[in-house]
N, C-alpha and C. Protein backbone atom coordinates (compact mmCIF):
# COMPACT_ATOMS: atom_id res chain seq x y z
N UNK A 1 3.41 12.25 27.09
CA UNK A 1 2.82 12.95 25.96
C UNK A 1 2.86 12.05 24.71
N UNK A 2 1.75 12.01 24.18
CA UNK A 2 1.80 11.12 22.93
C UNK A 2 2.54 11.86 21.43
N UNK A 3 3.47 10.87 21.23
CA UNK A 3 4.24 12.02 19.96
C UNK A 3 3.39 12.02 18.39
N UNK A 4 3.11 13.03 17.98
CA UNK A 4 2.49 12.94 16.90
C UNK A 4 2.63 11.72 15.64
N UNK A 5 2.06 11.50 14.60
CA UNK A 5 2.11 10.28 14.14
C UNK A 5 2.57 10.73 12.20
N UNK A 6 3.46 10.21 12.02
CA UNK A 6 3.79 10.78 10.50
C UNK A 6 3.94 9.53 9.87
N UNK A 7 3.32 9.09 8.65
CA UNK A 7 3.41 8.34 7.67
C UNK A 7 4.09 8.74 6.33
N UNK A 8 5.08 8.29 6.47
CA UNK A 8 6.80 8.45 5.75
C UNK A 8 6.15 7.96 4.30
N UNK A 9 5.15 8.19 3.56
CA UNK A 9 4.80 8.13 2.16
C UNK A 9 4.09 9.28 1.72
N UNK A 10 3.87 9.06 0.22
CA UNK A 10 3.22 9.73 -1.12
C UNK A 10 2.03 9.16 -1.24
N UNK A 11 1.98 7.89 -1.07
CA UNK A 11 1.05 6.86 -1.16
C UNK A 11 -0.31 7.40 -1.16
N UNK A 12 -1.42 7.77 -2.11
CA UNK A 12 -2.82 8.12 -1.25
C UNK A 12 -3.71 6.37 -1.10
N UNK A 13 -3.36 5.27 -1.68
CA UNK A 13 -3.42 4.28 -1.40
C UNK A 13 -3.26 4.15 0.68
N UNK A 14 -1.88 4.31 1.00
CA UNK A 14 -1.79 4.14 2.31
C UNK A 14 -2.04 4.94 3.02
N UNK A 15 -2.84 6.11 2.41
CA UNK A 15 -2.74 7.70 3.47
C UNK A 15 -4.60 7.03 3.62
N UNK A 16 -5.51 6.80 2.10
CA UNK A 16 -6.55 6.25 2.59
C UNK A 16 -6.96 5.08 3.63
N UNK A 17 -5.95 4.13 3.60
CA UNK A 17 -6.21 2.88 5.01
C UNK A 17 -5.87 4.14 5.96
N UNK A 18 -5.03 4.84 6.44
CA UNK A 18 -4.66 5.31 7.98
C UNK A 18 -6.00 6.12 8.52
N UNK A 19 -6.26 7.36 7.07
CA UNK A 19 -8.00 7.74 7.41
C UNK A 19 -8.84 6.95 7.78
N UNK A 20 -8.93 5.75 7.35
CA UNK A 20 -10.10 4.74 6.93
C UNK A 20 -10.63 4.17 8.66
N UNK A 21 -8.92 4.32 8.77
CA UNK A 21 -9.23 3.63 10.41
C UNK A 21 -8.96 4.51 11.37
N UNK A 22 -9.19 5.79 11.05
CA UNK A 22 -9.80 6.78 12.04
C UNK A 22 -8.04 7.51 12.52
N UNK A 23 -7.17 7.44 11.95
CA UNK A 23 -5.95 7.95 12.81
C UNK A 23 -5.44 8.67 12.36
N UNK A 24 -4.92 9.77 13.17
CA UNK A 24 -4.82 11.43 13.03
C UNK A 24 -2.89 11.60 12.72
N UNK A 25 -3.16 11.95 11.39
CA UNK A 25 -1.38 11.60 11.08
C UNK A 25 -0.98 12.84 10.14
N UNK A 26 0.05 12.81 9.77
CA UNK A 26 0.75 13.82 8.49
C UNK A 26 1.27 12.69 7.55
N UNK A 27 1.08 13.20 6.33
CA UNK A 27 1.52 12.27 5.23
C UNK A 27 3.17 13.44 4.76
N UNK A 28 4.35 12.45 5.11
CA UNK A 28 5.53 13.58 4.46
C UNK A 28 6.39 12.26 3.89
N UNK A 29 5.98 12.14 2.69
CA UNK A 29 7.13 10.97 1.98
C UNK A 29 8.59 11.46 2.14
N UNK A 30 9.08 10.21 2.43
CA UNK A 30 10.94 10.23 2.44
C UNK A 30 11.68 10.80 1.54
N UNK A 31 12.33 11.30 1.57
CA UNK A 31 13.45 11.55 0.45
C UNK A 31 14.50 10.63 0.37
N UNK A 32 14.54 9.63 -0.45
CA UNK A 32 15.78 8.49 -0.45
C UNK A 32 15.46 7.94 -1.84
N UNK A 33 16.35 7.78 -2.11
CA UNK A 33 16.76 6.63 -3.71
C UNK A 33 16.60 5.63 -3.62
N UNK A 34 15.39 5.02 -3.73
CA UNK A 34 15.11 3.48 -3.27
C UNK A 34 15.94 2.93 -4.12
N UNK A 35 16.21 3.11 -5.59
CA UNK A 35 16.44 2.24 -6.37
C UNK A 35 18.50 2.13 -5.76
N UNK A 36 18.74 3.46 -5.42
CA UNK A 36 19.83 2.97 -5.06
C UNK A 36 20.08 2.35 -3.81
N UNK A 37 19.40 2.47 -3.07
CA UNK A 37 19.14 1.63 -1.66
C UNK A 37 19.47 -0.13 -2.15
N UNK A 38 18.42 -0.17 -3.51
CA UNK A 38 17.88 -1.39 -3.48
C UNK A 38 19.21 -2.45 -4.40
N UNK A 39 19.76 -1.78 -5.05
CA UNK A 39 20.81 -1.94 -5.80
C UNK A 39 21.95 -3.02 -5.15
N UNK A 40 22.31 -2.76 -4.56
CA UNK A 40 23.62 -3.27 -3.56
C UNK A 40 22.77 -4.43 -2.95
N UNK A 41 21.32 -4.26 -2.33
CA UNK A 41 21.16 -5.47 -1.79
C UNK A 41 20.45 -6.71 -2.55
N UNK A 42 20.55 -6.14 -4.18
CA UNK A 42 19.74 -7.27 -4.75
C UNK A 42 21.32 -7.85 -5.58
N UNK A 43 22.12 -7.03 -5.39
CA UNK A 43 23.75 -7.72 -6.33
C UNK A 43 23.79 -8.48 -5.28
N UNK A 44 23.79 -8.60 -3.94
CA UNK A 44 24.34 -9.20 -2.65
C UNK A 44 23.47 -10.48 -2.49
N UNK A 45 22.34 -10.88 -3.21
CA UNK A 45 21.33 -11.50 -2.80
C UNK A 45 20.56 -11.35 -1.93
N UNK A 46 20.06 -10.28 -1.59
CA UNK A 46 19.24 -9.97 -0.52
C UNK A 46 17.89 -10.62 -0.95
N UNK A 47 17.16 -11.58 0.01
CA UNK A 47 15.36 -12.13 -0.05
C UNK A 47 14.91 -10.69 -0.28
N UNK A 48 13.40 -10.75 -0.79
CA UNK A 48 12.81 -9.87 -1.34
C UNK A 48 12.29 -9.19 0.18
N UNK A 49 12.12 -9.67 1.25
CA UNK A 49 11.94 -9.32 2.78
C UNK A 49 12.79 -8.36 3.17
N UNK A 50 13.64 -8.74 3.09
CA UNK A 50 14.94 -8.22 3.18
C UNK A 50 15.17 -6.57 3.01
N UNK A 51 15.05 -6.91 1.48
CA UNK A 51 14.77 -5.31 0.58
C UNK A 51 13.55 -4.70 0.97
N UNK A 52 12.42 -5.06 0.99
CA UNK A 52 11.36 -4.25 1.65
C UNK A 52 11.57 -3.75 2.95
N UNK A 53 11.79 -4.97 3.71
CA UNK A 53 12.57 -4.03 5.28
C UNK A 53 13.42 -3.09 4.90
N UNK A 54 14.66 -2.93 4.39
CA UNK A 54 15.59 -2.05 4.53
C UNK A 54 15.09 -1.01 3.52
N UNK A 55 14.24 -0.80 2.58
CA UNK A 55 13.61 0.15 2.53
C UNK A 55 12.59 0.68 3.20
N UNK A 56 11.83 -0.05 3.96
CA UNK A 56 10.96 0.94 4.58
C UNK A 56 11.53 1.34 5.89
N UNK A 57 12.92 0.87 6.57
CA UNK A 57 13.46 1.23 7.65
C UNK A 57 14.26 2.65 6.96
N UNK A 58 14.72 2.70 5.85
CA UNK A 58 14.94 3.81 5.42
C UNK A 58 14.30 4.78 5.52
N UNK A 59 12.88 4.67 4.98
CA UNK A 59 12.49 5.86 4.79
C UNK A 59 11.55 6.33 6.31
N UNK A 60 11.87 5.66 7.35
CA UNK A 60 11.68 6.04 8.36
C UNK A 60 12.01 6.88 8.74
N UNK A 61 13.46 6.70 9.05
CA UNK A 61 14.20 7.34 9.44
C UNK A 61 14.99 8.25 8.82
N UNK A 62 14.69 8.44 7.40
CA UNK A 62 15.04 9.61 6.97
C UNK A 62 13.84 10.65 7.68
N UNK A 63 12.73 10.38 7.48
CA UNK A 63 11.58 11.26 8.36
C UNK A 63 11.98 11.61 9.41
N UNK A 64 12.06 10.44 10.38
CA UNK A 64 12.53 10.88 11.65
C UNK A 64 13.65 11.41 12.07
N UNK A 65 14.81 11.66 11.32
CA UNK A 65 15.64 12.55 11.41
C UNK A 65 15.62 13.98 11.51
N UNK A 66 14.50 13.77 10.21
CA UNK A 66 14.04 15.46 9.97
C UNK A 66 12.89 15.90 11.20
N UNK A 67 11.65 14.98 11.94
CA UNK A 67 11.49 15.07 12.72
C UNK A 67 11.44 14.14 14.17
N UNK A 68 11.97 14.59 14.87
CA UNK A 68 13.00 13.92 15.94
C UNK A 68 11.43 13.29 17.00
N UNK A 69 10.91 14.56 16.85
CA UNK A 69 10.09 14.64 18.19
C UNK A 69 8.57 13.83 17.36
N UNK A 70 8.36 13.19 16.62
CA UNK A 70 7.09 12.32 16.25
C UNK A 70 7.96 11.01 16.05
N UNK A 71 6.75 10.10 15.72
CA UNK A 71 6.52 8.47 15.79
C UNK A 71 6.22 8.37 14.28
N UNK A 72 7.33 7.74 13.55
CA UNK A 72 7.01 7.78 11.92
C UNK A 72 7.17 6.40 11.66
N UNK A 73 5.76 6.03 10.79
CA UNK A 73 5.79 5.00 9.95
C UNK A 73 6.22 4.67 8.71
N UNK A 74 7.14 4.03 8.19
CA UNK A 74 8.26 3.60 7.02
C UNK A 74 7.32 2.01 6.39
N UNK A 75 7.09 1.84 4.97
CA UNK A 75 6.76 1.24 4.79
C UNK A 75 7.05 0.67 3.58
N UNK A 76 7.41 -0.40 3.02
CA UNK A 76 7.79 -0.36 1.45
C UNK A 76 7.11 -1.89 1.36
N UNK A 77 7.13 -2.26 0.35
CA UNK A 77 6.59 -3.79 -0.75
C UNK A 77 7.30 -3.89 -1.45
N UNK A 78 7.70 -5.20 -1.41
CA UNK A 78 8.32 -6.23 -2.87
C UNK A 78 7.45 -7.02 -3.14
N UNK A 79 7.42 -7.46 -4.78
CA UNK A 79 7.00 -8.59 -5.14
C UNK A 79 8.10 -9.16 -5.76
N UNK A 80 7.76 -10.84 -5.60
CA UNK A 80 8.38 -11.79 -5.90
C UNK A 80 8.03 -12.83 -6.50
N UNK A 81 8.61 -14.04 -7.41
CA UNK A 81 8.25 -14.91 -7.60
C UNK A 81 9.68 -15.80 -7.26
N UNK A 82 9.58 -16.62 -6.26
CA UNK A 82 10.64 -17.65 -5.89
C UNK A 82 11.62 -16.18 -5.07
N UNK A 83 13.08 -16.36 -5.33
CA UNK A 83 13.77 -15.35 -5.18
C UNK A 83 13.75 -13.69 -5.93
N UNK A 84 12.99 -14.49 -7.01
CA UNK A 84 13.20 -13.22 -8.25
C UNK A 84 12.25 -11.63 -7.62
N UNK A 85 12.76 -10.60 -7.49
CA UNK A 85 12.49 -9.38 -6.96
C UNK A 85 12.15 -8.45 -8.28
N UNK A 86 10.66 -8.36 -8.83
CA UNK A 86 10.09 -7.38 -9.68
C UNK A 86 10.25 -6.09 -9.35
N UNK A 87 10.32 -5.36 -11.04
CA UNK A 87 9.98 -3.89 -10.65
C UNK A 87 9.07 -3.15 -11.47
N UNK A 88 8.75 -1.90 -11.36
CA UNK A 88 7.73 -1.57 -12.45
C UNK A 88 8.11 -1.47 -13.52
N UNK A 89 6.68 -2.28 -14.44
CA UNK A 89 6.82 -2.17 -15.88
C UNK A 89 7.63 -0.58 -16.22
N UNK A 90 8.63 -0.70 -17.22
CA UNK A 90 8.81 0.71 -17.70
C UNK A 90 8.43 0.71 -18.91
N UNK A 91 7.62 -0.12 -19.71
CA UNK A 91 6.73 0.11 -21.30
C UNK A 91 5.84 -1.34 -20.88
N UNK A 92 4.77 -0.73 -21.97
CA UNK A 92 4.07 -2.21 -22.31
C UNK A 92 4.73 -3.45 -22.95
N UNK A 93 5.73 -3.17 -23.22
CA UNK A 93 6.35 -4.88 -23.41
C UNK A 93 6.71 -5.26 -22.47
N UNK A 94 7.24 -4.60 -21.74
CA UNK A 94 7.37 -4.58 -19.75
C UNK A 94 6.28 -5.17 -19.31
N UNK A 95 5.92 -4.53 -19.35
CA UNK A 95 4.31 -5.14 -18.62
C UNK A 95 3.70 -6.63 -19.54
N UNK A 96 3.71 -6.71 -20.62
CA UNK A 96 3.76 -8.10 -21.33
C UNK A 96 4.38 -8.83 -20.34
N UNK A 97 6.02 -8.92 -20.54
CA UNK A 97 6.84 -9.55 -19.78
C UNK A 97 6.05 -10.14 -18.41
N UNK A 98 6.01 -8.94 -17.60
CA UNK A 98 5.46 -9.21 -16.19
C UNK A 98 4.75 -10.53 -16.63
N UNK A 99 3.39 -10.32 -17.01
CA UNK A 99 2.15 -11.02 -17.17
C UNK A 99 2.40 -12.61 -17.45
N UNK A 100 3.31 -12.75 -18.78
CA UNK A 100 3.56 -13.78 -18.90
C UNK A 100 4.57 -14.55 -17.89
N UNK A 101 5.24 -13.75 -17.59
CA UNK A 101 6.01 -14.39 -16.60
C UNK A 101 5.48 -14.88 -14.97
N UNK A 102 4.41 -14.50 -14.41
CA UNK A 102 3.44 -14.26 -13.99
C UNK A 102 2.36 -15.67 -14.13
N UNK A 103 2.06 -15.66 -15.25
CA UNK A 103 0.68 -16.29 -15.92
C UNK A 103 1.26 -17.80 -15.19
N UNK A 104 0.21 -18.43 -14.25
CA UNK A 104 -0.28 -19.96 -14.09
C UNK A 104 0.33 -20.03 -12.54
N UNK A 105 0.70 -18.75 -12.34
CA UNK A 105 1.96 -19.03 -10.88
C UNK A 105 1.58 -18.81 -9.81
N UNK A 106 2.14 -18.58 -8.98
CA UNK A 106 2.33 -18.01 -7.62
C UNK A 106 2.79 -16.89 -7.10
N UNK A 107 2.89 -16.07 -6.89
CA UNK A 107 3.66 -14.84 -6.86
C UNK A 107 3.60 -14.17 -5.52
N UNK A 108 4.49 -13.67 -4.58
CA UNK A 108 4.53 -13.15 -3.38
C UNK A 108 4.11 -11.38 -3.14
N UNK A 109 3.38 -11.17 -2.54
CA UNK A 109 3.59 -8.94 -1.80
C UNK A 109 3.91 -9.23 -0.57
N UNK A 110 5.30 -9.13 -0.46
CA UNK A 110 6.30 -8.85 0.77
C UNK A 110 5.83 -7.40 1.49
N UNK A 111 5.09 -7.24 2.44
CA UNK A 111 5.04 -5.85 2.88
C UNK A 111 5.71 -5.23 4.24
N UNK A 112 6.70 -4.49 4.21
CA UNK A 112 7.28 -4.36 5.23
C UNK A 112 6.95 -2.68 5.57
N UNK A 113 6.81 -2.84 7.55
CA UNK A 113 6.63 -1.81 8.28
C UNK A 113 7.91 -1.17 9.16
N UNK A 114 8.24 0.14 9.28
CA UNK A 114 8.86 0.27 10.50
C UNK A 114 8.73 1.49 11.22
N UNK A 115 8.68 1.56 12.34
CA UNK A 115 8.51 2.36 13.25
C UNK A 115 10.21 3.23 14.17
N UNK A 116 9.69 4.88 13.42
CA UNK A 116 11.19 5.23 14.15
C UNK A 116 10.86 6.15 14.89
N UNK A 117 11.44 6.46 15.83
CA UNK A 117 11.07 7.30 17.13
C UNK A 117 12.79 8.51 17.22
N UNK A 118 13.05 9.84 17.11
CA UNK A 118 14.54 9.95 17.52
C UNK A 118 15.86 9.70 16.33
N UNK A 119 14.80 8.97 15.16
CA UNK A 119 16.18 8.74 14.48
C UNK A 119 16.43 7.06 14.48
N UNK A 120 15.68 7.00 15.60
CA UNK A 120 16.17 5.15 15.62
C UNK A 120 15.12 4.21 15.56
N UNK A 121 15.16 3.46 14.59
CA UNK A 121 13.88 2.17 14.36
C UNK A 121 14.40 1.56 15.76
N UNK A 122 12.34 1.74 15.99
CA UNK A 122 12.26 0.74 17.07
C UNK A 122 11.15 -0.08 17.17
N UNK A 123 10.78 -1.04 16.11
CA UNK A 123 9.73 -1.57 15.84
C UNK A 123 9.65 -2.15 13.91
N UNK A 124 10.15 -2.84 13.58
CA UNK A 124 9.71 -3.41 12.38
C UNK A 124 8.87 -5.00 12.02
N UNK A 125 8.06 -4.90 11.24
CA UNK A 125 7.15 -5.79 10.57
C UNK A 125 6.98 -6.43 8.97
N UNK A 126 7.10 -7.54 8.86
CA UNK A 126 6.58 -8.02 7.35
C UNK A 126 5.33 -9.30 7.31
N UNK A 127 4.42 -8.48 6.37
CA UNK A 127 3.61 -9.46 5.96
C UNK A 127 3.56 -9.71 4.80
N UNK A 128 3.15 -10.75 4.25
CA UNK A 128 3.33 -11.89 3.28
C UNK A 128 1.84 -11.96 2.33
N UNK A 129 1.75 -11.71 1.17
CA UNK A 129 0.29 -12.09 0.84
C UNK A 129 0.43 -13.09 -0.79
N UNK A 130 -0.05 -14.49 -0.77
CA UNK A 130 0.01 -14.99 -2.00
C UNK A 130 -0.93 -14.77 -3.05
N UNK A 131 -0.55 -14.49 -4.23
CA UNK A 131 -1.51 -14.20 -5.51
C UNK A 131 -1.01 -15.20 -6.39
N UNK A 132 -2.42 -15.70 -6.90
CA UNK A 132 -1.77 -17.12 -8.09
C UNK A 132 -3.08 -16.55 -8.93
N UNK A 133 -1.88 -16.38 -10.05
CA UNK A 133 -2.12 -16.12 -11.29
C UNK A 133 -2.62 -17.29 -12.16
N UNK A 134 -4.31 -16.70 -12.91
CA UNK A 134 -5.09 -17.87 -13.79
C UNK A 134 -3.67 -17.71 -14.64
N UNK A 135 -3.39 -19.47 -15.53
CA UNK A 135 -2.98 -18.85 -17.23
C UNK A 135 -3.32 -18.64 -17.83
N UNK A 136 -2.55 -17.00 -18.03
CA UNK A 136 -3.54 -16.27 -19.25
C UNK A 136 -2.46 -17.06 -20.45
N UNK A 137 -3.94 -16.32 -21.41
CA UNK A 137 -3.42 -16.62 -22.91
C UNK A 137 -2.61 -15.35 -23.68
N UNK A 138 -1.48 -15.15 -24.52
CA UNK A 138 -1.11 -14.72 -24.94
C UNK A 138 -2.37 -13.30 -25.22
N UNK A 139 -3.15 -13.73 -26.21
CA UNK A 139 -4.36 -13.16 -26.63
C UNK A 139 -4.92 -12.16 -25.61
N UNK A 140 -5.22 -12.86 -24.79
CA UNK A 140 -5.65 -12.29 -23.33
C UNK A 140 -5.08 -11.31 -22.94
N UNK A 141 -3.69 -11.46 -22.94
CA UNK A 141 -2.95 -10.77 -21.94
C UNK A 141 -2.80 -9.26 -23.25
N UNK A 142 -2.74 -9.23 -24.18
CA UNK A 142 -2.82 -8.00 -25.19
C UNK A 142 -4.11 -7.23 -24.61
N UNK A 143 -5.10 -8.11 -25.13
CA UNK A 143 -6.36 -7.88 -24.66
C UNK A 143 -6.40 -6.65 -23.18
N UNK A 144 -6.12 -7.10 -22.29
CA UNK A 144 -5.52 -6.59 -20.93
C UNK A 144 -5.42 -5.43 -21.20
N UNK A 145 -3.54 -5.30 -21.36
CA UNK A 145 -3.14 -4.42 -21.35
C UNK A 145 -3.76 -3.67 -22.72
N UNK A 146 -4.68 -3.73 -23.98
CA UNK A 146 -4.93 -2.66 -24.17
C UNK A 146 -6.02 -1.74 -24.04
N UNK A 147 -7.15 -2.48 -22.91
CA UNK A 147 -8.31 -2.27 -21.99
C UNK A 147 -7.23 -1.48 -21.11
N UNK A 148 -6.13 -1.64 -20.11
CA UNK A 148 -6.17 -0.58 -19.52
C UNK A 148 -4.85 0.28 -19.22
N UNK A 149 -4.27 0.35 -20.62
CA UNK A 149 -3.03 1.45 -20.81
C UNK A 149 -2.04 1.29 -20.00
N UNK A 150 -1.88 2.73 -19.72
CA UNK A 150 -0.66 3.20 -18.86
C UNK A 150 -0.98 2.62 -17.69
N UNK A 151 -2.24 2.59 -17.00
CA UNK A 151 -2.37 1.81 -15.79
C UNK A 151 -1.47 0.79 -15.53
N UNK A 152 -0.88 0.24 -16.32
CA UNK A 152 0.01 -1.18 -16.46
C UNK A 152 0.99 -1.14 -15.39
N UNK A 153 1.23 0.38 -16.27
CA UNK A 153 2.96 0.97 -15.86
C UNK A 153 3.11 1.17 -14.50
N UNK A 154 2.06 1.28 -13.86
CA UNK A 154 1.50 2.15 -12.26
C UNK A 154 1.93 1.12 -10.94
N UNK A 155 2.08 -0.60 -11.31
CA UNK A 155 2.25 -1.24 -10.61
C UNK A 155 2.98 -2.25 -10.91
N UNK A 156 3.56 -2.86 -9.88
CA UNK A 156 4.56 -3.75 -10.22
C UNK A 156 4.33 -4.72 -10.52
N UNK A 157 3.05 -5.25 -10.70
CA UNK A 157 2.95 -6.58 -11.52
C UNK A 157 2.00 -6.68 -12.82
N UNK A 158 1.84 -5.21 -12.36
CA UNK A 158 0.74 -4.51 -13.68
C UNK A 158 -0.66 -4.73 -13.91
N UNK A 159 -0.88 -4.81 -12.67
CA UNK A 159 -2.31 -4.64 -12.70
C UNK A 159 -2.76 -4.12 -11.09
N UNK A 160 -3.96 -4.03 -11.01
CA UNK A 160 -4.70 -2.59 -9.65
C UNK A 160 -5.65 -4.08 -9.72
N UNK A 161 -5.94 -4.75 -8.44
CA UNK A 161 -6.43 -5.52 -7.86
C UNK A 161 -8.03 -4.93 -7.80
N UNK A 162 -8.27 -3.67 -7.34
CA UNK A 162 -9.15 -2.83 -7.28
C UNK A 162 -9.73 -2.88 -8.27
N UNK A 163 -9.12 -2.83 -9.51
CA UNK A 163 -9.68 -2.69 -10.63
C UNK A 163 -9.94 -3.92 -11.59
N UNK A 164 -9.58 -3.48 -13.14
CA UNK A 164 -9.66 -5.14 -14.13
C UNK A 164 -8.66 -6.14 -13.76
N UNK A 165 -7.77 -5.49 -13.39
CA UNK A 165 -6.80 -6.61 -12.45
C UNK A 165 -7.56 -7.91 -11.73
N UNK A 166 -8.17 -7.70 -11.18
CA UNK A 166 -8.94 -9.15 -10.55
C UNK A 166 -9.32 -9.99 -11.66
N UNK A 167 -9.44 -10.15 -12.60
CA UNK A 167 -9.71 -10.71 -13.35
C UNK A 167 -8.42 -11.83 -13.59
N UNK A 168 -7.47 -11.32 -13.50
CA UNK A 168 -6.31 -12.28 -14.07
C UNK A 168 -5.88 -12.83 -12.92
N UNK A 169 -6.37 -13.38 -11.96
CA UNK A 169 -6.27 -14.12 -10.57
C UNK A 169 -7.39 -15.38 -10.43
N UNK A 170 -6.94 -16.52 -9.93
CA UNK A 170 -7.80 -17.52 -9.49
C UNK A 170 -7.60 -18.05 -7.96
N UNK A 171 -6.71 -17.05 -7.32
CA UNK A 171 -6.99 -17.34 -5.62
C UNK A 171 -5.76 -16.42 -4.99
N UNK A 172 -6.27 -15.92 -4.12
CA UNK A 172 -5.84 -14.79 -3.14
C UNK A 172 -5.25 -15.30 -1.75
N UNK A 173 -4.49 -15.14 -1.04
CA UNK A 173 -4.47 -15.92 0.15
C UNK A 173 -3.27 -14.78 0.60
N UNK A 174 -4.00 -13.95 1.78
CA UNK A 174 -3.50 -12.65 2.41
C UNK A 174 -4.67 -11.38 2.54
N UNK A 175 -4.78 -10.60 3.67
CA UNK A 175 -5.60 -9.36 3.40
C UNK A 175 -4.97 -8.45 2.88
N UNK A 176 -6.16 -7.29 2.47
CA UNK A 176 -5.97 -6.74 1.57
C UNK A 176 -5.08 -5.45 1.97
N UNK A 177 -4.91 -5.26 3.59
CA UNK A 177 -4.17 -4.21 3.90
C UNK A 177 -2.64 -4.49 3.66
N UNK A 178 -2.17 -5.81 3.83
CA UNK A 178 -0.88 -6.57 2.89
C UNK A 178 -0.98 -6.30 1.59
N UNK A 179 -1.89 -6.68 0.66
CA UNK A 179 -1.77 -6.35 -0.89
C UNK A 179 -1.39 -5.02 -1.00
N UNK A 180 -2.11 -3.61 -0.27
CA UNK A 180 -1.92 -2.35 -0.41
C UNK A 180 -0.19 -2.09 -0.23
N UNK A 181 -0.15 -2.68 0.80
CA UNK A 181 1.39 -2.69 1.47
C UNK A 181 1.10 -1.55 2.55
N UNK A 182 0.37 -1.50 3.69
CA UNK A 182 0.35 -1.38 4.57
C UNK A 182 -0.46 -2.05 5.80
N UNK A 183 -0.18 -3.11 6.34
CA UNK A 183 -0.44 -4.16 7.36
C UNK A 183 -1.16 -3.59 8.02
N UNK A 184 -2.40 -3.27 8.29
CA UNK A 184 -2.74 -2.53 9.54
C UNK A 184 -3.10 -3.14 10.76
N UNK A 185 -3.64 -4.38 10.60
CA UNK A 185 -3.68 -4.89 12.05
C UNK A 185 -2.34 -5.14 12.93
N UNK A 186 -1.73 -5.26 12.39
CA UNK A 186 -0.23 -5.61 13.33
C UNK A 186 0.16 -3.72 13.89
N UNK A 187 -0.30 -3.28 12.76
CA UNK A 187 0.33 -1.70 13.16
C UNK A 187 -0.40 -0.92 13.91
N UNK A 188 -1.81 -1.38 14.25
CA UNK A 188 -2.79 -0.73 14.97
C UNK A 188 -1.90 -1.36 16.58
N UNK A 189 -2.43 -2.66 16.30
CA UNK A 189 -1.84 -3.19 17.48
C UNK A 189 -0.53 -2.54 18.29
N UNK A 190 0.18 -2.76 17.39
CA UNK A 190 1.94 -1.83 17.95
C UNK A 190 1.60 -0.21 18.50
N UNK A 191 0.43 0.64 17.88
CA UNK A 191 0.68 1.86 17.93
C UNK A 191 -0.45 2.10 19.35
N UNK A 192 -1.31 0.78 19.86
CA UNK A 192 -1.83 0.69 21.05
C UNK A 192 -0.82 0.32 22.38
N UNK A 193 -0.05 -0.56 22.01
CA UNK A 193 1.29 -1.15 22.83
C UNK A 193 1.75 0.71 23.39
N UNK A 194 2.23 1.33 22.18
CA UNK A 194 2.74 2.38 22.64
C UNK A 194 2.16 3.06 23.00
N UNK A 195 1.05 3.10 22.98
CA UNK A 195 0.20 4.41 24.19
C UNK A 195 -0.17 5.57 22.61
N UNK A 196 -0.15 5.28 21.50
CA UNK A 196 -0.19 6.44 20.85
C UNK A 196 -1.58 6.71 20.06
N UNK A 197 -2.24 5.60 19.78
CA UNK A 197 -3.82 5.37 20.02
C UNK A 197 -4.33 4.58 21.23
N UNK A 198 -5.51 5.17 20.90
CA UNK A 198 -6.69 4.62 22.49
C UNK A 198 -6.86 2.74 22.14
N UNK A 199 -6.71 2.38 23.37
CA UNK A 199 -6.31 1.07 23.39
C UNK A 199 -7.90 0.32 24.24
């Protein structure tokens, strides 16, 4: 019997890829304290991989606890630059910060998957997507953020790719189901392995 399919987010970002590609799921976000999850493993030095895995293995299996008898997908994203592990702007000088700190670079979306069945991960994934940031100009970057507000605040590097965000980029290297932070070719693949879509 194929066990039903639950995607362990809030996300309508990741609830739209799972529609998109045709698969019949429940959206029931986790209940867990990422930030305290995340706490202990960024004092410890945890890679930004690291922390995305062990949060999205979290919130797996908090799902799958609550339900035993489905196949739940856990999913979380870090961004990074070098070791350094971002979080969301909490004001527009926040989001300043980001930008400039940001501006001329390189910057990592760590996206990690996991799959729990019973309570117990049995299946995890990370993909990798690089974004290099044009340098902006001081000027610019005001400019930005006061074209598009609170939007800033919404993401962790403060800007929606989707949106005026593309603008402050001069090369992409990763798909876009990684940028979202949900991998779907690797996860289509895995959820054919298991017999739980038509293969």
């Amino acid at each position: 019997m194929t066990l039903p399919l639950i995607l362990a987010s809030s996300s309508p970002f990741r609830r739209m890829l799972m529609e998109n590609a045709g698969l019949h799921f429940q959206a029931i976000a986790a209940n867990i304290d990422e930030r305290a999850i995340e706490a202990p493993l960024e004092k410890n030095g945890a890679n930004p991989d690291a922390v995305a895995l062990v949060l999205a293995k979290a919130k797996a299996k908090e799902v799958s606890d609550r339900f035993p008898n489905s196949l739940i997908i856990g999913s979380d994203q870090t961004m990074s630059l070098g070791e350094q592990v971002f979080h969301k702007p909490k004001s527009m000088a926040d989001a300043e910060n980001h930008l400039k700190t940001l501006s001329g670079k390189t910057h990592r979306l760590n996206s990690a998957m996991a799959l729990a069945r019973n309570g117990d991960i049995i299946w995890e994934h990370v993909s990798h997507a690089n974004l290099t940031m044009r340098a902006l100009s001081s000027d610019f970057i005001h400019r930005y953020l006061n074209r598009v507000g609170d939007k800033a605040l919404s993401s962790v590097g403060a800007y929606q790719l989707e949106g005026e965000g593309i603008q402050l980029f001069s090369k992409i290297d990763g798909d876009y189901f990684t940028i979202i932070g949900l991998p779907m070719l690797p996860l289509l693949e895995k959820l054919r392995e298991l017999g739980t879509i038509d293969g």
